[in-house]
C-alpha atoms as a PDB file:
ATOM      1  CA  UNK A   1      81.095   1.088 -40.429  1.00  0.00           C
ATOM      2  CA  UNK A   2      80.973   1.621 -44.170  1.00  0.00           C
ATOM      3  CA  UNK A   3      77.461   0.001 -44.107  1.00  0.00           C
ATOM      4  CA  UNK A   4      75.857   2.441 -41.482  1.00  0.00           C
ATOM      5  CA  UNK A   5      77.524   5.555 -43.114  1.00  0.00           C
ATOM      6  CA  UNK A   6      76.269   4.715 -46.284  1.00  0.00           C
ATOM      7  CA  UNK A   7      72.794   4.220 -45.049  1.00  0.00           C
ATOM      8  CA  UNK A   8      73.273   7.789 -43.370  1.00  0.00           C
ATOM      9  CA  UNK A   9      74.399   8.919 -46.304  1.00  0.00           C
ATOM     10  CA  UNK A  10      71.197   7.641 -48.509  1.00  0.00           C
ATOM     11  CA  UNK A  11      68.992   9.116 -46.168  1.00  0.00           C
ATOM     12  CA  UNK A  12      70.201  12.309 -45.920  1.00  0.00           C
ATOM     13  CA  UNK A  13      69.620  12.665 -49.852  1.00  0.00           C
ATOM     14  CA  UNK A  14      66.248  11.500 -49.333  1.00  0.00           C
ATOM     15  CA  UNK A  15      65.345  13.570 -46.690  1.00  0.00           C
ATOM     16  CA  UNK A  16      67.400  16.943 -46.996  1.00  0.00           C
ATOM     17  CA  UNK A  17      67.303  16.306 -51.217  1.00  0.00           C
ATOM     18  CA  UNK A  18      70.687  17.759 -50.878  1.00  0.00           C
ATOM     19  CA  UNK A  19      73.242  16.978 -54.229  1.00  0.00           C
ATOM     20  CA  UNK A  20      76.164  19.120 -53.184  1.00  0.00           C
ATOM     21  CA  UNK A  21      78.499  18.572 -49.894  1.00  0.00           C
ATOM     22  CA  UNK A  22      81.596  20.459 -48.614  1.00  0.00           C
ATOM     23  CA  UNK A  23      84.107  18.133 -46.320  1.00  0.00           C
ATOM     24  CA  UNK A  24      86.044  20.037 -43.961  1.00  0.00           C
ATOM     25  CA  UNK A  25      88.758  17.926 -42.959  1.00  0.00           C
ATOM     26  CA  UNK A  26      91.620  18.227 -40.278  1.00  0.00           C
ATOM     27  CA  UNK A  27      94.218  16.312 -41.711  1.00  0.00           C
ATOM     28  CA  UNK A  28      93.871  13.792 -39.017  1.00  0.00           C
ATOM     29  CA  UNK A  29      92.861  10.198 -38.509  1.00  0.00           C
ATOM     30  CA  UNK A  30      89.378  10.717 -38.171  1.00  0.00           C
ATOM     31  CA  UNK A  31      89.260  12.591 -41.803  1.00  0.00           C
ATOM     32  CA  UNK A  32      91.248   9.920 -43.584  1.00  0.00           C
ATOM     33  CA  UNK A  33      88.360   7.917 -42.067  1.00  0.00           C
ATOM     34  CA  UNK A  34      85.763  10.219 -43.415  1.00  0.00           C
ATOM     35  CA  UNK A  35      87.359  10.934 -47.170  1.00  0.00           C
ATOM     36  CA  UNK A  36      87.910   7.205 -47.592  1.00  0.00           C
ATOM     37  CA  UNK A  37      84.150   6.195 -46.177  1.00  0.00           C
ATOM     38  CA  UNK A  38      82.751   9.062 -48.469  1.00  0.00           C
ATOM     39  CA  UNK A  39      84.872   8.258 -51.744  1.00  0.00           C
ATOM     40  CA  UNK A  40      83.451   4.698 -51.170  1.00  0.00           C
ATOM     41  CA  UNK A  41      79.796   5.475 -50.968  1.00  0.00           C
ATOM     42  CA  UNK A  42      80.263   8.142 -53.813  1.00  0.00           C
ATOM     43  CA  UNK A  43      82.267   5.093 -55.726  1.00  0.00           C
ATOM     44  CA  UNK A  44      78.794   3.140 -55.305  1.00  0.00           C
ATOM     45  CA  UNK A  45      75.978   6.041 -55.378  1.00  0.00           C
ATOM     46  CA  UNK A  46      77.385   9.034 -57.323  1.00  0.00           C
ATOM     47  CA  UNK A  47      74.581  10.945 -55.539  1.00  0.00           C
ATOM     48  CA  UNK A  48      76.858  14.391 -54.266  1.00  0.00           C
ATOM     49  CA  UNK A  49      79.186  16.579 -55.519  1.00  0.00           C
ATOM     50  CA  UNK A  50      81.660  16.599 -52.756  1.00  0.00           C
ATOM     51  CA  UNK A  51      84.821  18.783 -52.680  1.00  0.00           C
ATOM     52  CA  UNK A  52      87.017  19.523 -49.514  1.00  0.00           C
ATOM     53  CA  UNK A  53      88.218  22.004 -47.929  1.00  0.00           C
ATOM     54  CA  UNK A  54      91.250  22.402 -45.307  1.00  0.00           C
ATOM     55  CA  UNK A  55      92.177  25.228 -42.847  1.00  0.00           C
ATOM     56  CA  UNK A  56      96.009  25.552 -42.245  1.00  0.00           C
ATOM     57  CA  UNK A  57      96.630  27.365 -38.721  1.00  0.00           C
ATOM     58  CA  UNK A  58     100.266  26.935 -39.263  1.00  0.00           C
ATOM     59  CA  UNK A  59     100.851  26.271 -35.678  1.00  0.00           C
ATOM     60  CA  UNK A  60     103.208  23.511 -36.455  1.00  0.00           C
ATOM     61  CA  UNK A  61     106.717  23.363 -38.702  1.00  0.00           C
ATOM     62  CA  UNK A  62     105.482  20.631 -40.655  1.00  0.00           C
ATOM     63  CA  UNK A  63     102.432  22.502 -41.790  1.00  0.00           C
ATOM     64  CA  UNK A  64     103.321  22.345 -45.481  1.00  0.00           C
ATOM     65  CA  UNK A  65     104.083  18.781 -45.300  1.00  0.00           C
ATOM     66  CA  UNK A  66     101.069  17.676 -43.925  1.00  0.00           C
ATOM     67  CA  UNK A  67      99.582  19.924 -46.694  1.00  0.00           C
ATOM     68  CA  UNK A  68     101.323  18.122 -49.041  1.00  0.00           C
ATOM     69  CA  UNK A  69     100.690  14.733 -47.639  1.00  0.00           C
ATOM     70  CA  UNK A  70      96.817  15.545 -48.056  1.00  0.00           C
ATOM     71  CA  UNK A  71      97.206  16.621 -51.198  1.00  0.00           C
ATOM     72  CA  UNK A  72      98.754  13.336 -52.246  1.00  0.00           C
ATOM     73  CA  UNK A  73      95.804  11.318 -50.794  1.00  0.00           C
ATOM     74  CA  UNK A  74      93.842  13.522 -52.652  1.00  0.00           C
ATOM     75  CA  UNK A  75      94.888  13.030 -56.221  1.00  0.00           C
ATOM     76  CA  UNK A  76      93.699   9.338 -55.617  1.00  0.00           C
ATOM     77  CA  UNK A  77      90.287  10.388 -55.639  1.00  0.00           C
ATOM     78  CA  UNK A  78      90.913  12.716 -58.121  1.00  0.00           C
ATOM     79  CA  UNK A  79      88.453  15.791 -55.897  1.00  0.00           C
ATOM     80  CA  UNK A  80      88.879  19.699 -55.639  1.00  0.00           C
ATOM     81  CA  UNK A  81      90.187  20.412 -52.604  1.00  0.00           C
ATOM     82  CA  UNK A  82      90.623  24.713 -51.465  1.00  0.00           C
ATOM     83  CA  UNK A  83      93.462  25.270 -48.869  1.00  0.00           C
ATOM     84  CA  UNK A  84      93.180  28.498 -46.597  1.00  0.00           C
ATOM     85  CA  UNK A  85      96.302  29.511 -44.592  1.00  0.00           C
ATOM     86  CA  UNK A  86      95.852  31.987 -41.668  1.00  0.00           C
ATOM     87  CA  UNK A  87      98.865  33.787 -40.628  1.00  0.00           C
ATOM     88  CA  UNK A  88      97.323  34.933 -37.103  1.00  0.00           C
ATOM     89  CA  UNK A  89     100.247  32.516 -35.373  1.00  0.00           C
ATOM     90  CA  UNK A  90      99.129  33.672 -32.190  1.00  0.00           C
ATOM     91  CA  UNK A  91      95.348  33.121 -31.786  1.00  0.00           C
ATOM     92  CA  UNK A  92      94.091  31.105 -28.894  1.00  0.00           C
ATOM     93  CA  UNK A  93      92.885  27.691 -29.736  1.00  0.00           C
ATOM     94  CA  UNK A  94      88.717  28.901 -29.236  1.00  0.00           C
ATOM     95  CA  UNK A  95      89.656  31.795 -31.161  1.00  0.00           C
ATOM     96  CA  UNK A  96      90.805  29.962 -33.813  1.00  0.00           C
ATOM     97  CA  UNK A  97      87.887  27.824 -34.116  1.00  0.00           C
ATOM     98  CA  UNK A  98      85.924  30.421 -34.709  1.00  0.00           C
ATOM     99  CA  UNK A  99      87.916  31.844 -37.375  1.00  0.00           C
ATOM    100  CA  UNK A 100      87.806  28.504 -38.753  1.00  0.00           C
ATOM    101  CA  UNK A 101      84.136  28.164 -39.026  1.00  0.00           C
ATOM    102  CA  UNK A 102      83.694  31.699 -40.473  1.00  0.00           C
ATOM    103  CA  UNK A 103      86.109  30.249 -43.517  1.00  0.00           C
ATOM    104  CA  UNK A 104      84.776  27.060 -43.709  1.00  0.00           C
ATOM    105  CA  UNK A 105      80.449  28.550 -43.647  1.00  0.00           C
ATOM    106  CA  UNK A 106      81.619  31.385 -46.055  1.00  0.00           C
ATOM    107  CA  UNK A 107      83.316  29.183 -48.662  1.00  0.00           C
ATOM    108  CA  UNK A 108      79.904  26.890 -48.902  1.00  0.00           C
ATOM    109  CA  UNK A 109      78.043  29.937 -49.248  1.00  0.00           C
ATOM    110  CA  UNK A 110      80.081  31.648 -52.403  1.00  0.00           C
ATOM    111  CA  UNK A 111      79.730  28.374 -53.975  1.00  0.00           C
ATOM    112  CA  UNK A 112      76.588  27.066 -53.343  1.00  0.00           C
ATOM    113  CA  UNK A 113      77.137  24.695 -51.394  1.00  0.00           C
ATOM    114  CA  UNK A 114      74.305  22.772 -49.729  1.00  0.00           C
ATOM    115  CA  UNK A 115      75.851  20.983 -46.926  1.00  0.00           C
ATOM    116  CA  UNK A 116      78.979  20.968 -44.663  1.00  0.00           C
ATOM    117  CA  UNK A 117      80.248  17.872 -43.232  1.00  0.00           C
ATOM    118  CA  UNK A 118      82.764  17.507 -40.776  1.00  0.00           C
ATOM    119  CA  UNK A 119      84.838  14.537 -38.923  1.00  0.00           C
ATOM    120  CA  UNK A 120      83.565  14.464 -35.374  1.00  0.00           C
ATOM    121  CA  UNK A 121      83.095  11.661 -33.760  1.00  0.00           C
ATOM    122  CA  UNK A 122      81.475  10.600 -30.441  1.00  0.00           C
ATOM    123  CA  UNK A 123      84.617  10.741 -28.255  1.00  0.00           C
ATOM    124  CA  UNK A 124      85.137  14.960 -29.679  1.00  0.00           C
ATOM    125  CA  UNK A 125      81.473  14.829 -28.415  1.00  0.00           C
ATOM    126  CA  UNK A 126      82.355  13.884 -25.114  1.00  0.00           C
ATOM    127  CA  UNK A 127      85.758  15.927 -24.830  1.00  0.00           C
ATOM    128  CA  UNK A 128      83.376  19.176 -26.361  1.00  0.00           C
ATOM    129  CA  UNK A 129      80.700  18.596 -22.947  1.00  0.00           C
ATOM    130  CA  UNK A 130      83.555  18.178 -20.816  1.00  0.00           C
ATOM    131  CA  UNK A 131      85.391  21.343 -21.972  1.00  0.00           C
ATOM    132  CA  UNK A 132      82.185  23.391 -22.010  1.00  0.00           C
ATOM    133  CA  UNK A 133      81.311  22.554 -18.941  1.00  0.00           C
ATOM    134  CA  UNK A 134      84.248  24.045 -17.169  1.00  0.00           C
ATOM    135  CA  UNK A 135      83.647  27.141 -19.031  1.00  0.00           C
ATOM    136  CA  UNK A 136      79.978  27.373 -17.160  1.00  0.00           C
ATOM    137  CA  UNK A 137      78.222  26.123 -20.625  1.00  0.00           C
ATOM    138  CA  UNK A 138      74.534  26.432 -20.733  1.00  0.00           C
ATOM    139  CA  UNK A 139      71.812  23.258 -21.813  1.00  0.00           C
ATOM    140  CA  UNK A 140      72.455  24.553 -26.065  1.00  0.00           C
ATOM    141  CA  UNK A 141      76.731  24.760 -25.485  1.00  0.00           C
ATOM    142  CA  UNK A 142      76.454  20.927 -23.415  1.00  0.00           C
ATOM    143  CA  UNK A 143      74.321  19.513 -26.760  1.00  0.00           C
ATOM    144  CA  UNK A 144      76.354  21.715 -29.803  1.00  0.00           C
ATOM    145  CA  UNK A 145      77.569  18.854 -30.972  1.00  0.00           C
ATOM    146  CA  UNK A 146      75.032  17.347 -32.800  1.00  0.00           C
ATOM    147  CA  UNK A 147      74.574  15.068 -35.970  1.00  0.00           C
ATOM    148  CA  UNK A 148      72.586  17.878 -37.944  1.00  0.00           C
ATOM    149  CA  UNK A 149      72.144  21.800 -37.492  1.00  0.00           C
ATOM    150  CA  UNK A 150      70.649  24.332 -39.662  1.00  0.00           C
ATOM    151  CA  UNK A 151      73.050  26.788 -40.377  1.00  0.00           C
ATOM    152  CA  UNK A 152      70.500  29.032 -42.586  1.00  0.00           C
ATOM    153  CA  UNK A 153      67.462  28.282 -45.155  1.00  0.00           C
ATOM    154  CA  UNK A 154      70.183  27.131 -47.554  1.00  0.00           C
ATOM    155  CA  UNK A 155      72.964  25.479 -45.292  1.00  0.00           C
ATOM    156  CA  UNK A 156      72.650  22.332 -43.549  1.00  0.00           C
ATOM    157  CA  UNK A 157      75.702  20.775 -41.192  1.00  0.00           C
ATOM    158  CA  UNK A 158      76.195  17.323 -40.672  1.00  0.00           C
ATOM    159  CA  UNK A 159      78.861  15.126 -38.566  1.00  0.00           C
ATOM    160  CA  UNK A 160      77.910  11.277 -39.789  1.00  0.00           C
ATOM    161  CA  UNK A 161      80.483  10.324 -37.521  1.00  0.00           C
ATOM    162  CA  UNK A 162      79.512  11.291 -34.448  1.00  0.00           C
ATOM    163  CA  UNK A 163      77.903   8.376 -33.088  1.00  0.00           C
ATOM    164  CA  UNK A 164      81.244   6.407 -34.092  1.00  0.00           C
ATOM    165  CA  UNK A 165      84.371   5.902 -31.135  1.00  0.00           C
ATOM    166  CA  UNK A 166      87.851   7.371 -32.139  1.00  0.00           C
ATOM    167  CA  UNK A 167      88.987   3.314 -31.190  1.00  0.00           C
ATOM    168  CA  UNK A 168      86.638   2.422 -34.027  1.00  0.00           C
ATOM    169  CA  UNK A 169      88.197   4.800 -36.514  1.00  0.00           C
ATOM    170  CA  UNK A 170      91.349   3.713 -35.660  1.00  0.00           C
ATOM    171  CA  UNK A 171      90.702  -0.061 -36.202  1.00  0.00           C
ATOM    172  CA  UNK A 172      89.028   0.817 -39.761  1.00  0.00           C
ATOM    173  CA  UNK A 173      92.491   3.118 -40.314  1.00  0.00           C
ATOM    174  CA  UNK A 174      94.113   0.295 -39.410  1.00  0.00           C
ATOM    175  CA  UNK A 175      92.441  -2.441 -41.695  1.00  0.00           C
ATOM    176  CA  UNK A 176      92.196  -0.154 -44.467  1.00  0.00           C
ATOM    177  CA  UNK A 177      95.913   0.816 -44.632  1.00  0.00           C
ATOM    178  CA  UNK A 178      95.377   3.989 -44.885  1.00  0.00           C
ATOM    179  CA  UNK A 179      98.148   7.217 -45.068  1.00  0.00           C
ATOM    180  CA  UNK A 180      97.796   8.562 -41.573  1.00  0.00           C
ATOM    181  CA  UNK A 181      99.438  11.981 -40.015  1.00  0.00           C
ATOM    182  CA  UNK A 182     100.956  12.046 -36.788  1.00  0.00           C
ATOM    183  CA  UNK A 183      99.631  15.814 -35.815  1.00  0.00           C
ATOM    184  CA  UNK A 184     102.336  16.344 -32.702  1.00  0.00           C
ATOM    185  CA  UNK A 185     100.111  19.226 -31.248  1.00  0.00           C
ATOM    186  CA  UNK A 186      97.223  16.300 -29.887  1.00  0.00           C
ATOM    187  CA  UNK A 187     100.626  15.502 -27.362  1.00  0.00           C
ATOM    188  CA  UNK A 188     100.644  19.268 -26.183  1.00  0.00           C
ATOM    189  CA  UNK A 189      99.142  19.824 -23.082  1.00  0.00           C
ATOM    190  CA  UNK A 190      99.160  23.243 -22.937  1.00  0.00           C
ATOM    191  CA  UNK A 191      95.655  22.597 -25.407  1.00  0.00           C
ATOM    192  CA  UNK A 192      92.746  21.891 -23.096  1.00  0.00           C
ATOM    193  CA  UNK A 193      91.254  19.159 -25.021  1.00  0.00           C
ATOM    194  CA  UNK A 194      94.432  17.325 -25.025  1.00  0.00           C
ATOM    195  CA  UNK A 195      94.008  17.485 -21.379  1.00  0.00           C
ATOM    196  CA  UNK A 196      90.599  16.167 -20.998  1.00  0.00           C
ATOM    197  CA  UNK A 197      91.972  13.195 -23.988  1.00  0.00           C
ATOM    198  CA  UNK A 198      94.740  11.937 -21.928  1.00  0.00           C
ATOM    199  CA  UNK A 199      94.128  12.494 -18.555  1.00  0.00           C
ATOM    200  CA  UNK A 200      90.471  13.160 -17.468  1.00  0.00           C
ATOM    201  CA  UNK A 201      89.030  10.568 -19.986  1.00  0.00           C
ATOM    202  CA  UNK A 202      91.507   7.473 -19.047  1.00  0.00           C
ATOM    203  CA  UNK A 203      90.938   8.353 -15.213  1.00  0.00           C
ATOM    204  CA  UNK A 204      87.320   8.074 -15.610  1.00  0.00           C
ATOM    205  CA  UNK A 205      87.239   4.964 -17.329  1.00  0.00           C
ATOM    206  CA  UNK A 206      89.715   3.378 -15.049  1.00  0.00           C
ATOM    207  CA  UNK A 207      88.946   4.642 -11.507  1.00  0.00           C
ATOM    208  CA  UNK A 208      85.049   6.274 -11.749  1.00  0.00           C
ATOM    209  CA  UNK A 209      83.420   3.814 -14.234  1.00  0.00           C
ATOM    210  CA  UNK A 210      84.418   1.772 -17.619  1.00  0.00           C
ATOM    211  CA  UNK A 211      80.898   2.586 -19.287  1.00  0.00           C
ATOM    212  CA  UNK A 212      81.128   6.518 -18.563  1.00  0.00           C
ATOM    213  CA  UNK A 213      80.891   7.205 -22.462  1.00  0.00           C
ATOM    214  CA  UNK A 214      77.746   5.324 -23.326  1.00  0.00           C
ATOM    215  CA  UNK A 215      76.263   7.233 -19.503  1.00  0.00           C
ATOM    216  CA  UNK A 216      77.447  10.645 -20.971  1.00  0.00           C
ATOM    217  CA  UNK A 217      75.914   9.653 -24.485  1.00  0.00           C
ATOM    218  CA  UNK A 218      72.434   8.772 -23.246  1.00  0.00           C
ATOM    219  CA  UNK A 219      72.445  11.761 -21.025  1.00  0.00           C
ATOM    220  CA  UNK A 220      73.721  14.108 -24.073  1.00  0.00           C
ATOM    221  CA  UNK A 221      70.589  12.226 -26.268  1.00  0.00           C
ATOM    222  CA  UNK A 222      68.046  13.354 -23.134  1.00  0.00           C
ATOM    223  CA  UNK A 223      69.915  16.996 -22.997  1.00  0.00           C
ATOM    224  CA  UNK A 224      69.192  17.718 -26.751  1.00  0.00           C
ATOM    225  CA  UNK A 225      65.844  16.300 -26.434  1.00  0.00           C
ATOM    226  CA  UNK A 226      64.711  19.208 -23.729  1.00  0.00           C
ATOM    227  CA  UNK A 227      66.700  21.341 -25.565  1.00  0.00           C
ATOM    228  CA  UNK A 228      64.626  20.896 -28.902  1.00  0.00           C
ATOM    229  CA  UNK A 229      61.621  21.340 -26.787  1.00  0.00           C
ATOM    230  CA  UNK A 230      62.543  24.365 -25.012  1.00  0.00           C
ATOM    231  CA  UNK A 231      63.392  25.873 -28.205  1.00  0.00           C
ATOM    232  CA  UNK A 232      60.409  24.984 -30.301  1.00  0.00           C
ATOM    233  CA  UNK A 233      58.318  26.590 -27.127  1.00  0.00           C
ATOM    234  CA  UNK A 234      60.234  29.684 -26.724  1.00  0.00           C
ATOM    235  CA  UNK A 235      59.744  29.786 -30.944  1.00  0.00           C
ATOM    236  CA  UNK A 236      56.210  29.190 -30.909  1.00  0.00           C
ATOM    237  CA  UNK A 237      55.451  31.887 -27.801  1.00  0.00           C
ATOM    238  CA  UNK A 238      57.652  34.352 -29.031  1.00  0.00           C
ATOM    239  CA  UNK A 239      55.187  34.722 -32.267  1.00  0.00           C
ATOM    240  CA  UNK A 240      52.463  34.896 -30.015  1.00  0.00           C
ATOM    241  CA  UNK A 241      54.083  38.138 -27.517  1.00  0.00           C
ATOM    242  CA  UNK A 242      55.899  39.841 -30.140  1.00  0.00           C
ATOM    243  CA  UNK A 243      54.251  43.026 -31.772  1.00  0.00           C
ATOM    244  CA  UNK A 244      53.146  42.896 -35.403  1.00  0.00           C
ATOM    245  CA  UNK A 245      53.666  46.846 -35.654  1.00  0.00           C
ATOM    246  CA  UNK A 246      56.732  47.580 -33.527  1.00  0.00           C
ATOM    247  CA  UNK A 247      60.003  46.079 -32.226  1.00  0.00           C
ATOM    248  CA  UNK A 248      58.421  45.179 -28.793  1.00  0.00           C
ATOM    249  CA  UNK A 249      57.429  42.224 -27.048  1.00  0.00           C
ATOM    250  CA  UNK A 250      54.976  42.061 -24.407  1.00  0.00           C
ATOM    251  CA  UNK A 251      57.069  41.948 -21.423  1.00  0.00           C
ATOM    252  CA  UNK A 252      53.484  41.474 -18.746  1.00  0.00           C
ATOM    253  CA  UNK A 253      52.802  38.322 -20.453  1.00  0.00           C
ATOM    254  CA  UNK A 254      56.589  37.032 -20.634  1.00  0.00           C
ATOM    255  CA  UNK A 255      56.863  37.591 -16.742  1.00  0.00           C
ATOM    256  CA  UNK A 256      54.712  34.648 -16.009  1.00  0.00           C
ATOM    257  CA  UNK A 257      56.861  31.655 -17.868  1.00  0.00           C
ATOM    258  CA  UNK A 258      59.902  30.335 -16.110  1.00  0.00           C
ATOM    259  CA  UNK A 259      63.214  32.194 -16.234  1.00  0.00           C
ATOM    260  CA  UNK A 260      64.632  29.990 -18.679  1.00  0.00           C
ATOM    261  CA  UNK A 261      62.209  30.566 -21.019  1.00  0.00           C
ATOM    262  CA  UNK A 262      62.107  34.464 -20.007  1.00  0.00           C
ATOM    263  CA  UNK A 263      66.161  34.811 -20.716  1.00  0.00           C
ATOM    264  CA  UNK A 264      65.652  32.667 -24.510  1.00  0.00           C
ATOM    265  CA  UNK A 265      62.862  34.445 -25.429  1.00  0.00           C
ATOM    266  CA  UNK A 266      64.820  38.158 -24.784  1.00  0.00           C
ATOM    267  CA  UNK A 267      67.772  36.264 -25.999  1.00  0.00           C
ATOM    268  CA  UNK A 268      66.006  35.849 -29.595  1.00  0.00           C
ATOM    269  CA  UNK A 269      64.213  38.934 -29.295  1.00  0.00           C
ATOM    270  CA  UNK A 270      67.411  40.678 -29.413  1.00  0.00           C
ATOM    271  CA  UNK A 271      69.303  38.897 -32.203  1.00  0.00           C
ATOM    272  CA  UNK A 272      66.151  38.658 -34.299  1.00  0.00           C
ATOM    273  CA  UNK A 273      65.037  42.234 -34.601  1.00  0.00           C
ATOM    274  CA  UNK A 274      69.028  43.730 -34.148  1.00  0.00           C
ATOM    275  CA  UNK A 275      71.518  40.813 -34.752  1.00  0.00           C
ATOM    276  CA  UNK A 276      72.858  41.291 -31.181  1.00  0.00           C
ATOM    277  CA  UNK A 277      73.836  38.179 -29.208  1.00  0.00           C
ATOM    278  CA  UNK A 278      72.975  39.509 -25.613  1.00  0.00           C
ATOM    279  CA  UNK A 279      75.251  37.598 -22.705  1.00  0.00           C
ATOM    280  CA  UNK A 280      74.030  36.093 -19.541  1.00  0.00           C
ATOM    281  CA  UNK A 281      74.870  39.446 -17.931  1.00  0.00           C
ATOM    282  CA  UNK A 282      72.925  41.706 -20.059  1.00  0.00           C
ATOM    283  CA  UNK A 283      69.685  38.857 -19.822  1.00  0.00           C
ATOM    284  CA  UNK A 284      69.920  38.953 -16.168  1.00  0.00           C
ATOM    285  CA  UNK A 285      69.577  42.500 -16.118  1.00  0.00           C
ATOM    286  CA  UNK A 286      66.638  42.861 -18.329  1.00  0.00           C
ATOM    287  CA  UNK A 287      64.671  40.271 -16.717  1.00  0.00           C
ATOM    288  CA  UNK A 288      65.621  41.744 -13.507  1.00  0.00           C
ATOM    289  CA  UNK A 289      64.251  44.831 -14.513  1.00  0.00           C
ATOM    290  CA  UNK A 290      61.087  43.651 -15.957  1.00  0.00           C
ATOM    291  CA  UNK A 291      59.847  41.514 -12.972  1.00  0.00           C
ATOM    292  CA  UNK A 292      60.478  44.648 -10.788  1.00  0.00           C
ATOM    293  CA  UNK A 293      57.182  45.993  -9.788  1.00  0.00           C
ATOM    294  CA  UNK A 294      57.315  50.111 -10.241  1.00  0.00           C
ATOM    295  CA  UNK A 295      55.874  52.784 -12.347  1.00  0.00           C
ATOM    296  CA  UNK A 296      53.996  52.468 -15.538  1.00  0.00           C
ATOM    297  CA  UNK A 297      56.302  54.194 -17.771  1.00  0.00           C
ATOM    298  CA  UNK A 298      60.353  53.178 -16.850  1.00  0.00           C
ATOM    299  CA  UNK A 299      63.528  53.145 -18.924  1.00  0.00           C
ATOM    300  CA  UNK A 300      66.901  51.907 -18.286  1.00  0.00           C
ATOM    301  CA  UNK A 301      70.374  51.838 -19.807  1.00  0.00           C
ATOM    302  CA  UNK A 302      71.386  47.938 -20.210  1.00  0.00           C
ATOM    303  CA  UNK A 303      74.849  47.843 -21.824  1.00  0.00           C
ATOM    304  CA  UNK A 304      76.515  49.894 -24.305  1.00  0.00           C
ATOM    305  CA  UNK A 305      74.333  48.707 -27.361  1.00  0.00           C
ATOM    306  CA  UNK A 306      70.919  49.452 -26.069  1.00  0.00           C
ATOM    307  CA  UNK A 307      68.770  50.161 -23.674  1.00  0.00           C
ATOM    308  CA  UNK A 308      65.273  49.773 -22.579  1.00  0.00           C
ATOM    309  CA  UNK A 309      61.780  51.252 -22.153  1.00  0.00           C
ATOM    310  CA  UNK A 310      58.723  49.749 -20.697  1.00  0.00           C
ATOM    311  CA  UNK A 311      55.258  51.917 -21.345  1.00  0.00           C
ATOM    312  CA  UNK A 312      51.707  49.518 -20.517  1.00  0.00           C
ATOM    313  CA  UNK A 313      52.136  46.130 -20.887  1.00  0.00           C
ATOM    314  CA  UNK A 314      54.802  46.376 -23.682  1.00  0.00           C
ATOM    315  CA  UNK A 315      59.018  46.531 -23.753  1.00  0.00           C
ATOM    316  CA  UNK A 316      60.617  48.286 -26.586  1.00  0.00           C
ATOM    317  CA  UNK A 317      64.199  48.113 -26.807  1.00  0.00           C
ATOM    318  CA  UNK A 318      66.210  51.428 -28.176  1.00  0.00           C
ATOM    319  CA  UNK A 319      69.642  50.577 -30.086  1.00  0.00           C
ATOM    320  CA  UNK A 320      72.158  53.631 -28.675  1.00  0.00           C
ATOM    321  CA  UNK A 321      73.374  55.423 -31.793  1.00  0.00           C
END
């Protein structure tokens, strides 16, 4: 394990020329993991400057503990690591996340960070599809997690453990010796994901088929692979049917290409010229409205953000004030 992460690690320097990192970390098993493969390869290398970071949801009494039981492991490395409490005890678990994220993107960005990297491994891969696909997820919420995304022109994220089993983390936990936390909330099933861990996952491998992971892997790999495609298309044709005077895109043209590509390309329309994320909802309207054969000139209210108008061969979309 130490072998392939440090030949991830050497390649990611040599391709992203990237010299400073910030490690989120959970406190978990899978973070010891990731601190002590990191320390190693920075022991060996000295390429980054890596510092950590940890979000404290203080859902549990032994918060502060666990604070100071990462804290400890820390001063063996002797590396900066920021703590953030948040005192919103009652957020839902997605909400959270979310929060989470905004800390985590928002720290790297006051300090100039170049990277994030994070603990996932394959297995939060798999629980991640599962869970999204109960909540209806589309082809780019199935493949999120991913070993690299480009958060913006100056941000990378990585996950250098996500092609790596939670049974193999545990067995290099194991060898190593090293300080792990018990986190009492993975036993809580009132959490989704601890749901899909300990129930859904064993029953698969035990009654469906032993080798599901590697078959949801491979068809994860071919989902991200169509994904990247679809997106460098919709890219590519949305610089070709956008105007180069006004906020418009030429909707006549955009009616021919399959819906999918008709809902991503209003999708990034949207959030490029307003910074709008428009829901599934709001895209089925507009493409509803668009492949409706009526008069020249037509307008119509969409949600309570903005609205549309269609003159020629061109739709121009109106933010309400």
């Amino acid at each position: 394990m130490q072998k392939y992460f440090n030949y991830t690690l050497n390649k990611l320097a040599d391709k992203y020329k990237i010299k400073s990192i910030l490690v989120a970390i959970s406190g978990g098993q899978d973070s010891i993991c990731l601190i002590k493969l990191l320390e190693s390869f920075d022991k060996l290398y000295n390429l980054y400057k890596i510092e950590y970071i940890y979000i404290d949801h203080q859902w549990r009494i032994d918060s502060k503990k666990q604070i100071q039981h990462i804290i400890s492991y820390m001063k063996v490395f002797k590396k900066k690591i920021y703590i953030y409490q948040i005192n919103q005890l009652n957020s839902s678990e997605h909400v959270s996340r979310k929060h989470r994220y905004h800390i985590i993107i928002n720290h790297a960005a006051i300090n100039r960070h170049e990277a994030i990297v994070t603990a996932h491994t394959k297995t939060d891969k798999l629980e991640t599809f599962l869970l999204n696909l109960t909540r209806g997820t589309s082809l780019e919420g199935a493949t999120s997690l991913s070993f690299h995304r480009k958060l913006n022109y100056n941000l990378n994220l990585f996950r250098p453990l996500i092609s790596t089993s939670r049974e193999d983390i545990t067995f290099f936990c194991k060898k190593r010796f090293l300080p792990l936390w018990s986190d009492t909330t993975n036993y809580n099933y009132e959490i989704k994901r601890n749901r899909i861990r300990h129930e859904i996952l064993p029953y698969l491998r035990k009654y469906l088929n032993n080798r599901y992971a590697s078959h949801f892997i491979k068809f994860l790999k071919t989902c991200h692979y169509d994904n990247e495609y679809i997106k460098q298309k919709v890219n590519k044709l949305y610089i070709y049917l956008r105007s180069d005077y006004y906020i418009s895109i030429n909707f006549y043209l955009l009616k021919k290409e399959p819906f999918s590509i008709q809902a991503r390309m209003l999708q990034l329309f949207i959030y490029h010229n307003f910074h709008l994320v428009a829901n599934k909802k709001t895209l089925l309207k507009i493409i509803k409205y668009i492949n409706t054969n009526n008069k020249e000139y037509r307008a119509a209210d969409i949600n309570n953000a903005i609205n549309i108008r269609l003159c020629q061969n061109w739709m121009y979309v109106i933010l309400k004030i």
